[in-house]
C-alpha atoms as a PDB file:
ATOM      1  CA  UNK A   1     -72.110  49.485  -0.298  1.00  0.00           C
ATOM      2  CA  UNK A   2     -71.511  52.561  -2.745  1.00  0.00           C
ATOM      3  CA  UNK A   3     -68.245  53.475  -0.965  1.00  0.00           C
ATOM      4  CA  UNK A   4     -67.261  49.724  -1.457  1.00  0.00           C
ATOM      5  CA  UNK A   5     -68.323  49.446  -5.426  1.00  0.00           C
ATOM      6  CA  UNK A   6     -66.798  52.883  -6.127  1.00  0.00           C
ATOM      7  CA  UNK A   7     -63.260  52.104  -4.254  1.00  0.00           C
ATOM      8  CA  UNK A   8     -63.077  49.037  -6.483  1.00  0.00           C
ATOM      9  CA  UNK A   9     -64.190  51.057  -9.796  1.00  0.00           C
ATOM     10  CA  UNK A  10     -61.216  53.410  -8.924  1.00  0.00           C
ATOM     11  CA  UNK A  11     -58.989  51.060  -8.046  1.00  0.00           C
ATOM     12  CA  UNK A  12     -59.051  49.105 -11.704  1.00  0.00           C
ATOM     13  CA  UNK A  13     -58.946  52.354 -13.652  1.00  0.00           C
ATOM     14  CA  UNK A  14     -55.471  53.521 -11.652  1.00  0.00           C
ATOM     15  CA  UNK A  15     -54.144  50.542 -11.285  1.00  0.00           C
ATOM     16  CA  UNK A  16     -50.379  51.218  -9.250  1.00  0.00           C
ATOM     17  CA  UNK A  17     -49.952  54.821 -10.450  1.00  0.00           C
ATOM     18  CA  UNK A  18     -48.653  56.569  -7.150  1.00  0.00           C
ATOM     19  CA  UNK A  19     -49.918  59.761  -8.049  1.00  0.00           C
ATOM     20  CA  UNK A  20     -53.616  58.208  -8.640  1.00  0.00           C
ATOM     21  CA  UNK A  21     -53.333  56.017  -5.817  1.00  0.00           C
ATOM     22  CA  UNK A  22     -52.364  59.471  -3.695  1.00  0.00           C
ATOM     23  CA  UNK A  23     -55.292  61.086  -5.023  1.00  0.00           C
ATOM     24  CA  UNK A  24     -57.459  57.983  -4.527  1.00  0.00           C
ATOM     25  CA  UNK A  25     -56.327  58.263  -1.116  1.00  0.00           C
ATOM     26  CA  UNK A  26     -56.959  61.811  -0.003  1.00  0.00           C
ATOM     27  CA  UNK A  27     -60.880  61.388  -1.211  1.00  0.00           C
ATOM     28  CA  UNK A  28     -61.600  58.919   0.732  1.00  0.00           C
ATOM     29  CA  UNK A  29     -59.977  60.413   3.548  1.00  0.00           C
ATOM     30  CA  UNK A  30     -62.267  63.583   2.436  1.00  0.00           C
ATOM     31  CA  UNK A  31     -65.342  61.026   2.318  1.00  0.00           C
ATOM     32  CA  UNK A  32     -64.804  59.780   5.901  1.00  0.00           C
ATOM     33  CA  UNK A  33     -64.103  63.099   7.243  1.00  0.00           C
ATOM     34  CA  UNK A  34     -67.429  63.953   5.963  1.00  0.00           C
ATOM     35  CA  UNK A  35     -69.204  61.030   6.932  1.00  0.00           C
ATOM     36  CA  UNK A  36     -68.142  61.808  10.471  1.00  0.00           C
ATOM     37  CA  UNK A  37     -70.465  64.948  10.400  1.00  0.00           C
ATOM     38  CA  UNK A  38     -73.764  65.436  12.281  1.00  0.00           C
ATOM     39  CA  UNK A  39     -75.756  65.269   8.804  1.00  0.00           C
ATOM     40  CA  UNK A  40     -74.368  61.538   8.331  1.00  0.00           C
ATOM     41  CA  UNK A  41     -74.455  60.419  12.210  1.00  0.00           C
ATOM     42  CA  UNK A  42     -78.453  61.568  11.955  1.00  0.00           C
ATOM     43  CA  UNK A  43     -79.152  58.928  10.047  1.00  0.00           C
ATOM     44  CA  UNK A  44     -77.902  56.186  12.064  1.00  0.00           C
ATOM     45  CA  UNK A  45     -79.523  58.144  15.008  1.00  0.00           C
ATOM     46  CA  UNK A  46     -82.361  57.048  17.654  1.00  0.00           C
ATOM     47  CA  UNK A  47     -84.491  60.030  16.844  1.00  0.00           C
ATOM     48  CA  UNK A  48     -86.548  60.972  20.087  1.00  0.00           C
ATOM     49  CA  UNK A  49     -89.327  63.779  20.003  1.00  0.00           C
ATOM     50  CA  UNK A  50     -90.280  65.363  23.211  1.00  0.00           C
ATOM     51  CA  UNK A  51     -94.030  67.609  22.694  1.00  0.00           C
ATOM     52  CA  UNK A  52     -94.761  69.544  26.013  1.00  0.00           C
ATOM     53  CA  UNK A  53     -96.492  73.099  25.908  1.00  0.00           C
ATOM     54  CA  UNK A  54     -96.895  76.390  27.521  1.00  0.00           C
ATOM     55  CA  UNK A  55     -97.334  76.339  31.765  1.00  0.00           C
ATOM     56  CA  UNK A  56    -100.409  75.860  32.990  1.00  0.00           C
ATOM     57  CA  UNK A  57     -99.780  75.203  36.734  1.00  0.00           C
ATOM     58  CA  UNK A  58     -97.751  76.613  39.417  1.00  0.00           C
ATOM     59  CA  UNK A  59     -93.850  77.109  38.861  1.00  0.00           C
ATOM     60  CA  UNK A  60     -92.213  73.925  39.985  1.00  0.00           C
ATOM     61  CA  UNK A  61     -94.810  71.796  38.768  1.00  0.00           C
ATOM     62  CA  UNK A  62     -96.419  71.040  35.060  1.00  0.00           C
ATOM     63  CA  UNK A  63     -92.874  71.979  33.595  1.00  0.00           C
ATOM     64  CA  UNK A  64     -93.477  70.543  30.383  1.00  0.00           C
ATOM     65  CA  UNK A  65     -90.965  71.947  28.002  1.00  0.00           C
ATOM     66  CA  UNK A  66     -87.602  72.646  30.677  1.00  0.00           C
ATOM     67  CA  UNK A  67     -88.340  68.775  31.921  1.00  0.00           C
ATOM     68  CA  UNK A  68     -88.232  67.809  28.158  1.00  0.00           C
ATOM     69  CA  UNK A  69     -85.019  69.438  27.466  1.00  0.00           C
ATOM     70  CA  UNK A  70     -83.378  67.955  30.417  1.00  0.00           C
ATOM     71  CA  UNK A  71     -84.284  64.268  29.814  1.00  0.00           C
ATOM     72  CA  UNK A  72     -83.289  64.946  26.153  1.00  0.00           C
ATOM     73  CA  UNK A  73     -80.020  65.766  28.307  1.00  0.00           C
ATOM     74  CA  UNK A  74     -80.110  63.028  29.820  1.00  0.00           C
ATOM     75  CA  UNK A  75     -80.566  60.660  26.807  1.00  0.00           C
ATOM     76  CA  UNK A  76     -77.753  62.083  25.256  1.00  0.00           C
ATOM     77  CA  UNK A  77     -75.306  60.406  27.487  1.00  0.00           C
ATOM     78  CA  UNK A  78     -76.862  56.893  26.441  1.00  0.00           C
ATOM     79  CA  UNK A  79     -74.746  56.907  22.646  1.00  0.00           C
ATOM     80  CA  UNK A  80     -76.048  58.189  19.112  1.00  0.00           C
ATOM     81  CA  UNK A  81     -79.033  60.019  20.260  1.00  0.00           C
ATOM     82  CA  UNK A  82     -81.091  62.802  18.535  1.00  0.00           C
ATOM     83  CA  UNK A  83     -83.661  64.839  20.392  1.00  0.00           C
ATOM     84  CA  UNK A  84     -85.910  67.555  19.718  1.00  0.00           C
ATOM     85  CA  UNK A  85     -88.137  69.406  22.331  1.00  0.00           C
ATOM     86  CA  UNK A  86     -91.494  70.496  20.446  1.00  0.00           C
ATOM     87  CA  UNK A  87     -93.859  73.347  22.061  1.00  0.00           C
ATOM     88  CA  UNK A  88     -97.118  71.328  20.468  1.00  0.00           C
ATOM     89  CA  UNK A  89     -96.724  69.302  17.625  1.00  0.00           C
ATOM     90  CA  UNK A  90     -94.262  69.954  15.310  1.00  0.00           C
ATOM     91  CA  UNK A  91     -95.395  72.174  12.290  1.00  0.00           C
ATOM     92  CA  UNK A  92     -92.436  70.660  10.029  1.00  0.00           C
ATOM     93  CA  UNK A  93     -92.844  67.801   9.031  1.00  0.00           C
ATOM     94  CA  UNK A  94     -89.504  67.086   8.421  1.00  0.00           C
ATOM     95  CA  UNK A  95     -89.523  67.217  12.066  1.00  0.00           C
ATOM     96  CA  UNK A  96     -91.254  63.723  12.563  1.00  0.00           C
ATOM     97  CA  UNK A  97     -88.918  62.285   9.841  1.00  0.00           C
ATOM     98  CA  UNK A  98     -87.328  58.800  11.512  1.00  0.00           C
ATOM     99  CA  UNK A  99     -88.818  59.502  14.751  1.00  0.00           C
ATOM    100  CA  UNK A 100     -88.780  56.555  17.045  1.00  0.00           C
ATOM    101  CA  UNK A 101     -90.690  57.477  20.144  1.00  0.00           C
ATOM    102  CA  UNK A 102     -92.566  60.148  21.293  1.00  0.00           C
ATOM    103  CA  UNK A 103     -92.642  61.470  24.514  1.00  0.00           C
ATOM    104  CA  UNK A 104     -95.312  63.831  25.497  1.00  0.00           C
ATOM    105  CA  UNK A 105     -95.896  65.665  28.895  1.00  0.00           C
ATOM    106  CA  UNK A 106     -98.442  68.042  28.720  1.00  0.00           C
ATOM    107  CA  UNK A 107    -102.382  68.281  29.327  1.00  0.00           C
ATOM    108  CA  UNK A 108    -104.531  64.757  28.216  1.00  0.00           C
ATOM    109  CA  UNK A 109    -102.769  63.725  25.258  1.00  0.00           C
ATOM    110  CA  UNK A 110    -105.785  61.445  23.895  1.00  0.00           C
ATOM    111  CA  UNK A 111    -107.424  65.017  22.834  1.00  0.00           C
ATOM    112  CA  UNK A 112    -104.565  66.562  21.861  1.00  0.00           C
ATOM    113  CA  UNK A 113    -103.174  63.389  19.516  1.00  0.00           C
ATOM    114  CA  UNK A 114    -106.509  62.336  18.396  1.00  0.00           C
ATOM    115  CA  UNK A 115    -109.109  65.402  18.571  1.00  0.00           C
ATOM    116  CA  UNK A 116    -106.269  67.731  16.503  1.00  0.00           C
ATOM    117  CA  UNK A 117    -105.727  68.570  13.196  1.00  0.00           C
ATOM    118  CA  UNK A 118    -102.432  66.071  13.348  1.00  0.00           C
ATOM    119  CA  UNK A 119    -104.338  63.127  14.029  1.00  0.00           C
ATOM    120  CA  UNK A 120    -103.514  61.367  10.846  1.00  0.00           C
ATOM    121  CA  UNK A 121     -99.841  61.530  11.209  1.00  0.00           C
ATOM    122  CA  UNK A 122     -99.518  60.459  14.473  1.00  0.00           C
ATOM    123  CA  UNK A 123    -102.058  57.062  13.677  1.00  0.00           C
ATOM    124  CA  UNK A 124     -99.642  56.927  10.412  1.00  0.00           C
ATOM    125  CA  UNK A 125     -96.861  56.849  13.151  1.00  0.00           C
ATOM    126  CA  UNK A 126     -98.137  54.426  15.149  1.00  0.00           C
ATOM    127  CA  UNK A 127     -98.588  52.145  12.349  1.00  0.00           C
ATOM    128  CA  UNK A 128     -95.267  51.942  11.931  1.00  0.00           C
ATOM    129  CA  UNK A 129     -94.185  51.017  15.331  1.00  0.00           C
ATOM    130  CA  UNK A 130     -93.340  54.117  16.461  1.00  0.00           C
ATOM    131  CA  UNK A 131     -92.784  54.591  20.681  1.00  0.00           C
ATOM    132  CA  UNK A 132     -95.070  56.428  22.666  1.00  0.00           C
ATOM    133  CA  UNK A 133     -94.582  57.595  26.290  1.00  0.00           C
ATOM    134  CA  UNK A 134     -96.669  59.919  28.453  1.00  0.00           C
ATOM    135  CA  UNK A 135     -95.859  61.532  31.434  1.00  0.00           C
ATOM    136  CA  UNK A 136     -98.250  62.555  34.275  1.00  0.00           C
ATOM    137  CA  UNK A 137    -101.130  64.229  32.782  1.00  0.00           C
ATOM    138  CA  UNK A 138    -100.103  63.325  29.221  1.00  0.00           C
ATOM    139  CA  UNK A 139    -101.470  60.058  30.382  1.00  0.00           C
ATOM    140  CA  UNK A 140    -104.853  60.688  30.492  1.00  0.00           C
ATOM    141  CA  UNK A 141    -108.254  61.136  28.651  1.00  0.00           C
ATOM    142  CA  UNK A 142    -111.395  63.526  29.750  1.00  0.00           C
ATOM    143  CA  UNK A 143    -113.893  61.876  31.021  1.00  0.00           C
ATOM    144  CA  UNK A 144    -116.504  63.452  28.990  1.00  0.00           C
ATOM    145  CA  UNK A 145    -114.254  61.885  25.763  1.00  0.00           C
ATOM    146  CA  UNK A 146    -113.815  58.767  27.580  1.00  0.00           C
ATOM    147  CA  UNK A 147    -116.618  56.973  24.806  1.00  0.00           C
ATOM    148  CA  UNK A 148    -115.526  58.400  22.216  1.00  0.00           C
ATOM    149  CA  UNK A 149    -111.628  58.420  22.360  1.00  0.00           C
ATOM    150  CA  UNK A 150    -111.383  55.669  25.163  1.00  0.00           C
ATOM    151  CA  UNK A 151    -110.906  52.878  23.211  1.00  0.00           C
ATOM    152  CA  UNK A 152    -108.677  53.723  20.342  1.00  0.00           C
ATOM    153  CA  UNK A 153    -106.587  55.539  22.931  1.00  0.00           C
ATOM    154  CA  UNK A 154    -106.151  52.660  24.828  1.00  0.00           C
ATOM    155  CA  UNK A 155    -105.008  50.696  21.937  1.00  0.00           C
ATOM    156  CA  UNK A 156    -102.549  53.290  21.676  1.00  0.00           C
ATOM    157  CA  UNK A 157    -100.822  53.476  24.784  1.00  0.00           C
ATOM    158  CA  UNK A 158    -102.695  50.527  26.739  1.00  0.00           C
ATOM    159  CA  UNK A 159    -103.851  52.395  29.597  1.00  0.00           C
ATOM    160  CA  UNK A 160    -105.279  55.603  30.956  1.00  0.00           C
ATOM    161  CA  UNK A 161    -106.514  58.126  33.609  1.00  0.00           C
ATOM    162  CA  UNK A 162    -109.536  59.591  33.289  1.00  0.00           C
ATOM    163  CA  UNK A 163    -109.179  63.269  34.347  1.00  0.00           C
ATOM    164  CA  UNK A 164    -110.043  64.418  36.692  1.00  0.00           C
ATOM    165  CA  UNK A 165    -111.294  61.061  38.528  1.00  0.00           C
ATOM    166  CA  UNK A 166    -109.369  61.177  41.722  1.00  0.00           C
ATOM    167  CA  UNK A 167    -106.638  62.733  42.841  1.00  0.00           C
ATOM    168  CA  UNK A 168    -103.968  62.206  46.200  1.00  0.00           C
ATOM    169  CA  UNK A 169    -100.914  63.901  47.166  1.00  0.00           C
ATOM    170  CA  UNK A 170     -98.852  62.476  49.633  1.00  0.00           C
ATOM    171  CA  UNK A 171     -95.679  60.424  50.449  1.00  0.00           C
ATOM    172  CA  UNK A 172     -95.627  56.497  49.330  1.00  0.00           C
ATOM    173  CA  UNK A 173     -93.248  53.912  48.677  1.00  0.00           C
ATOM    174  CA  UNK A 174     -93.086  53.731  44.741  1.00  0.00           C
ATOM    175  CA  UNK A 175     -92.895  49.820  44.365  1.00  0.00           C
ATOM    176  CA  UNK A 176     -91.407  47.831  41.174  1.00  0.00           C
ATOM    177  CA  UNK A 177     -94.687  45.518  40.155  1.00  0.00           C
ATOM    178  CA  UNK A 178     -92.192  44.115  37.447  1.00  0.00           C
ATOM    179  CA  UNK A 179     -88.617  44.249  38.496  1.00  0.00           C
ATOM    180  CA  UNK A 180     -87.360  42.520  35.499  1.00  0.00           C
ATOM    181  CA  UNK A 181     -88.565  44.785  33.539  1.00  0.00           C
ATOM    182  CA  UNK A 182     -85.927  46.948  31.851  1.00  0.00           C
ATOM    183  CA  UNK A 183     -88.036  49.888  33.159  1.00  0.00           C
ATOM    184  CA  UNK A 184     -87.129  48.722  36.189  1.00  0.00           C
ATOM    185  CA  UNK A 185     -83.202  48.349  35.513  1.00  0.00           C
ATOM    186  CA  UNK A 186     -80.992  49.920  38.151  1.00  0.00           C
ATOM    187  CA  UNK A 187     -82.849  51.764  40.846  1.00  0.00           C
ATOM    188  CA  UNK A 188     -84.498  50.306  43.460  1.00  0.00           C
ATOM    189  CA  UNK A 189     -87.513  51.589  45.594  1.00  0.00           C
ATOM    190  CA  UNK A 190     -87.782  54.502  47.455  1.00  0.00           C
ATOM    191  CA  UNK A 191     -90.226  56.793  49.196  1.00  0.00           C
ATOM    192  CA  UNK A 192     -91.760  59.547  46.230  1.00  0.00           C
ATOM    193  CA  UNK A 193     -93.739  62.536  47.242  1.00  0.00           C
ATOM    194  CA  UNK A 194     -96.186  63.040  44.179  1.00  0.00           C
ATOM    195  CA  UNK A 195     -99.772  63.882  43.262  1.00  0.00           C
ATOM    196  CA  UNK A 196    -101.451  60.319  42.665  1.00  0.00           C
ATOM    197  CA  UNK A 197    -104.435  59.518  40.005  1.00  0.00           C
ATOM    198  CA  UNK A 198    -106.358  57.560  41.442  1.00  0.00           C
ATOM    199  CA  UNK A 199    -108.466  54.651  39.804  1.00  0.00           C
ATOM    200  CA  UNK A 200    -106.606  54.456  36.322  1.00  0.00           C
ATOM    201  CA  UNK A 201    -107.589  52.030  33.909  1.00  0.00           C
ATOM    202  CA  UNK A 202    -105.379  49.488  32.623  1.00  0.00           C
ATOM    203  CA  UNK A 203    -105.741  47.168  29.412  1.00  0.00           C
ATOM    204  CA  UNK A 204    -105.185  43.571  30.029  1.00  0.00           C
ATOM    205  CA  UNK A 205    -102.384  43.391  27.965  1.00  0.00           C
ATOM    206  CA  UNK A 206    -100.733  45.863  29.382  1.00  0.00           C
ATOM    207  CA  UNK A 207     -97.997  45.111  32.298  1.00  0.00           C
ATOM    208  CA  UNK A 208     -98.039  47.265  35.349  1.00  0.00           C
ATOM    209  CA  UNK A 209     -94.996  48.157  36.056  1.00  0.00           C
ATOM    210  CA  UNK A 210     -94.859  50.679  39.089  1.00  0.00           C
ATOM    211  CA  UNK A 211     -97.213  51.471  42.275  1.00  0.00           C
ATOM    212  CA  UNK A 212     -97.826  53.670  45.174  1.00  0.00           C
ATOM    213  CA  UNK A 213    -100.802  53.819  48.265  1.00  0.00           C
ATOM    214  CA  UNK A 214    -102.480  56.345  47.941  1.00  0.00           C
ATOM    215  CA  UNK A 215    -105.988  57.335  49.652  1.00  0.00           C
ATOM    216  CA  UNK A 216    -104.653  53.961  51.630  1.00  0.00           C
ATOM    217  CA  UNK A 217    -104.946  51.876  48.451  1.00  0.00           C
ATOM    218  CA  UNK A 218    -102.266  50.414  45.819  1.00  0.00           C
ATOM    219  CA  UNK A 219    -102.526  52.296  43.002  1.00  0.00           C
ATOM    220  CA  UNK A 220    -100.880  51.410  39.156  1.00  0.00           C
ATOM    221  CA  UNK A 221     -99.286  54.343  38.347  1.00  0.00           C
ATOM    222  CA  UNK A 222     -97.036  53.317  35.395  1.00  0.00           C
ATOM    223  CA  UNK A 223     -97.591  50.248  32.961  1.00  0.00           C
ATOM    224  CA  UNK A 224     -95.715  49.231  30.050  1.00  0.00           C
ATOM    225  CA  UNK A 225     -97.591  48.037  26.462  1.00  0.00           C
ATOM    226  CA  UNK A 226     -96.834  46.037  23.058  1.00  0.00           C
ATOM    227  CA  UNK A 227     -98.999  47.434  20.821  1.00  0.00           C
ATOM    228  CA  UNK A 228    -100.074  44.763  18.176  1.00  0.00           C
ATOM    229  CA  UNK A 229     -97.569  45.395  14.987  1.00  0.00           C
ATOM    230  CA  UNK A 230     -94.661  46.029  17.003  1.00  0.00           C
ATOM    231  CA  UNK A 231     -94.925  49.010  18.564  1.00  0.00           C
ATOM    232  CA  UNK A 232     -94.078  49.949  22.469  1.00  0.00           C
ATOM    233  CA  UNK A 233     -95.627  52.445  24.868  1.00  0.00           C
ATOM    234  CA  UNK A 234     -95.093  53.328  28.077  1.00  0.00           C
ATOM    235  CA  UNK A 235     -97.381  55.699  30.187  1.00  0.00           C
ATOM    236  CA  UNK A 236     -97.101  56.855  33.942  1.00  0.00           C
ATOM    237  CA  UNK A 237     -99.280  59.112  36.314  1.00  0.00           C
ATOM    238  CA  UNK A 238     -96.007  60.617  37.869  1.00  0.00           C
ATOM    239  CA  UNK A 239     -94.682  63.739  37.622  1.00  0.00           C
ATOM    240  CA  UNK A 240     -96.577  66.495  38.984  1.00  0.00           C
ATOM    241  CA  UNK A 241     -93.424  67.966  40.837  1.00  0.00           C
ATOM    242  CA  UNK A 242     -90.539  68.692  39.221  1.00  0.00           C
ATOM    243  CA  UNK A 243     -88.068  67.936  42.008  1.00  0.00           C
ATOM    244  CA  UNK A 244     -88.834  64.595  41.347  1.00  0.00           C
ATOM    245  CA  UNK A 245     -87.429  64.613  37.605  1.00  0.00           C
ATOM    246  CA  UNK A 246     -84.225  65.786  39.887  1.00  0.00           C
ATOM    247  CA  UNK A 247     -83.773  62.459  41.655  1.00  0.00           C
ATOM    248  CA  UNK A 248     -81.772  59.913  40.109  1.00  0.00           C
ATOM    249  CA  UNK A 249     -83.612  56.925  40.784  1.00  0.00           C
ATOM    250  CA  UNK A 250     -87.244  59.006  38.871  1.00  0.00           C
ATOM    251  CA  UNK A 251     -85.082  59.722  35.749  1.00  0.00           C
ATOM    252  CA  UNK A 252     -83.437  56.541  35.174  1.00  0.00           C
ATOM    253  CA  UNK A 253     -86.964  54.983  35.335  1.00  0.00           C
ATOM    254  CA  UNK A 254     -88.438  57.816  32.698  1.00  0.00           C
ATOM    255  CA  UNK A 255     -85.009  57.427  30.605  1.00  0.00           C
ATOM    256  CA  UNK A 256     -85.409  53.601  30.254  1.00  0.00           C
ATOM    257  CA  UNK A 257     -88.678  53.860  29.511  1.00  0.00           C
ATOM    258  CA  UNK A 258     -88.171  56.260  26.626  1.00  0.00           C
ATOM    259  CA  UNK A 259     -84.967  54.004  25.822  1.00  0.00           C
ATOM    260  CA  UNK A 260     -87.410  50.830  25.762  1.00  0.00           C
ATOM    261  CA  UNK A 261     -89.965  52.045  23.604  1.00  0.00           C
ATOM    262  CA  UNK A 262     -87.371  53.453  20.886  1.00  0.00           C
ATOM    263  CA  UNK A 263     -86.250  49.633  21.056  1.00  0.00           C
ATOM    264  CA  UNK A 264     -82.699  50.200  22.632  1.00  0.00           C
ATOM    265  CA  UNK A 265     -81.035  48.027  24.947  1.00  0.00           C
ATOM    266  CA  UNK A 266     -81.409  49.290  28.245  1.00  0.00           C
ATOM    267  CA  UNK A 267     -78.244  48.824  30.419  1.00  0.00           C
ATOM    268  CA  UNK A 268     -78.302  46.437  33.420  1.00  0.00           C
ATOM    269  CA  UNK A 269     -77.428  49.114  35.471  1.00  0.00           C
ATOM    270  CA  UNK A 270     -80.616  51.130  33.792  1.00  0.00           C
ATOM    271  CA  UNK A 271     -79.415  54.028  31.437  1.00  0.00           C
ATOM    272  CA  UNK A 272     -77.058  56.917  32.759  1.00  0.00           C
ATOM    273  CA  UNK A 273     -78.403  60.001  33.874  1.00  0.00           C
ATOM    274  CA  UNK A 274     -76.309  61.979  35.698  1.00  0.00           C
ATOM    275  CA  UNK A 275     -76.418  65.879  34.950  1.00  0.00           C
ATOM    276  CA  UNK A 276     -74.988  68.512  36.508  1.00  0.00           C
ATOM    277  CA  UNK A 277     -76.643  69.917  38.954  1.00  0.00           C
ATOM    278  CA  UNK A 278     -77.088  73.302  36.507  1.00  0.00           C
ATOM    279  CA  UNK A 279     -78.442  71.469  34.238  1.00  0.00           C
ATOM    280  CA  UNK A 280     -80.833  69.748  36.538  1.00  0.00           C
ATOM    281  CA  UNK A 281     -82.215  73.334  38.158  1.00  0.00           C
ATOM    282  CA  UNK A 282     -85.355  75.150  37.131  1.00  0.00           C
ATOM    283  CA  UNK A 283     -84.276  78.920  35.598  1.00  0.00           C
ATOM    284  CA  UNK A 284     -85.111  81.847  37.724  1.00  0.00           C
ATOM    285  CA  UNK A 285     -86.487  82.953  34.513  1.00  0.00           C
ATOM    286  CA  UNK A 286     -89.255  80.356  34.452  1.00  0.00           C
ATOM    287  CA  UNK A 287     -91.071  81.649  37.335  1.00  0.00           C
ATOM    288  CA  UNK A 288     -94.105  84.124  37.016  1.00  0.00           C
END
């Protein structure tokens, strides 16, 4: 609108003079070349926050921060994308400035989001219809908190695992409950080897959206939720190994889901992932 209104307020004070018109010309050549910048693509920009932390398990599995960086990767090759990878929550607060999902993979994120010092901002966030996806543990609440923090928690991301309440590790089918889903867009099911939560507990408004057998019984482990006001959120028990973030079909699924609850379009064919295989391995320098 400005560029518009001041192209017209130029143009009646120059009227034909060539050498006005030339320098007419050559600032608004100046004024796209600008606008073609980083600082002026930002602010048409999906901004996408990834919070992880410090390890805590085993190398190869918990990698919170290197599996944040690479599906910030990935997201890049779905258009005008921003992403920043957070050790804990962001001490900036510029940081959290147009954010439009969050994605946290870390230890029980109900204590760290609403037990924390930065509990107001993220409820302010929330308000507003910002995303919210957790990963693995991420999705979960203690059980001694479970009271306290169950139920505004659960209005937050729609369901939950209480930890530690049952846990399996073995091979299982990872089954589409909602194939039309756009979580679901383009990958099909295949056999996962994970570590399972068993018994999670899932709102009634939320939709279920994958499942394994574990302990020889179906178990949710990912479920998709419309917050009242607008906002989306996404939460799955997955992700204990990280070869698994390495496999196509289990980072289109996380990728649409982070798409999804940023409200982007996911593509039919589910949103493109494909990394190098660099890009994709775990640093030599990671390991303890």
């Amino acid at each position: 609108m400005w560029r518009r209104q001041n192209d017209r307020r130029v143009a009646t004070s120059t009227g034909d003079r060539p050498e006005a018109n030339r320098r007419v010309a050559v600032l608004l050549w100046l004024l796209m070349a600008v606008c073609g910048n980083s600082a002026c693509r930002a602010e048409d920009a999906v901004k996408v926050l990834f919070i992880g932390k410090q390890p805590d398990h085993p190398f190869a599995t918990h990698m919170y921060l290197h599996t944040g960086g690479m599906l910030a990767e990935c997201l890049k090759l779905s258009g005008n994308i921003e992403t920043v990878v957070s050790d804990g929550w962001p001490k900036d607060a510029e940081t959290l400035a147009g954010v439009r999902t969050i994605v946290l993979y870390m230890t029980p994120a109900a204590e760290f989001l609403l037990d924390g010092p930065h509990r107001a901002e993220f409820e302010a966030m929330m308000k507003r219809g910002v995303g919210l996806v957790t990963l693995h543990w991420a999705s979960s609440v203690h059980q001694q908190n479970l009271e306290r923090l169950g139920p505004t928690w659960m209005g937050y991301l729609g369901g939950t695992w209480v930890s530690n309440v049952g846990l399996h590790t073995g091979m299982s089918p990872l089954r589409q409950l909602a194939p039309d889903h756009p979580v679901s867009r383009g990958w099909e099911e295949y056999e996962l080897h994970d570590e399972y939560y068993l018994n999670p507990t899932i709102g009634e408004k939320a939709t279920t959206i994958l499942q394994v057998m574990a302990a020889d019984k179906p178990v949710v482990v990912g479920w998709a939720f419309e917050r009242d006001g607008g906002g989306r959120a996404f939460g799955t028990t997955l992700g204990h190994f990280y070869r698994n973030f390495q496999r196509e079909p289990f980072r289109k699924m996380i990728v649409n889901s982070i798409l999804w609850t940023a409200k982007v379009d996911v593509p039919k064919d589910g949103a493109p992932v494909n990394l190098a295989v660099e890009q994709l391995a775990l640093p030599e320098a990671l390991k303890k």
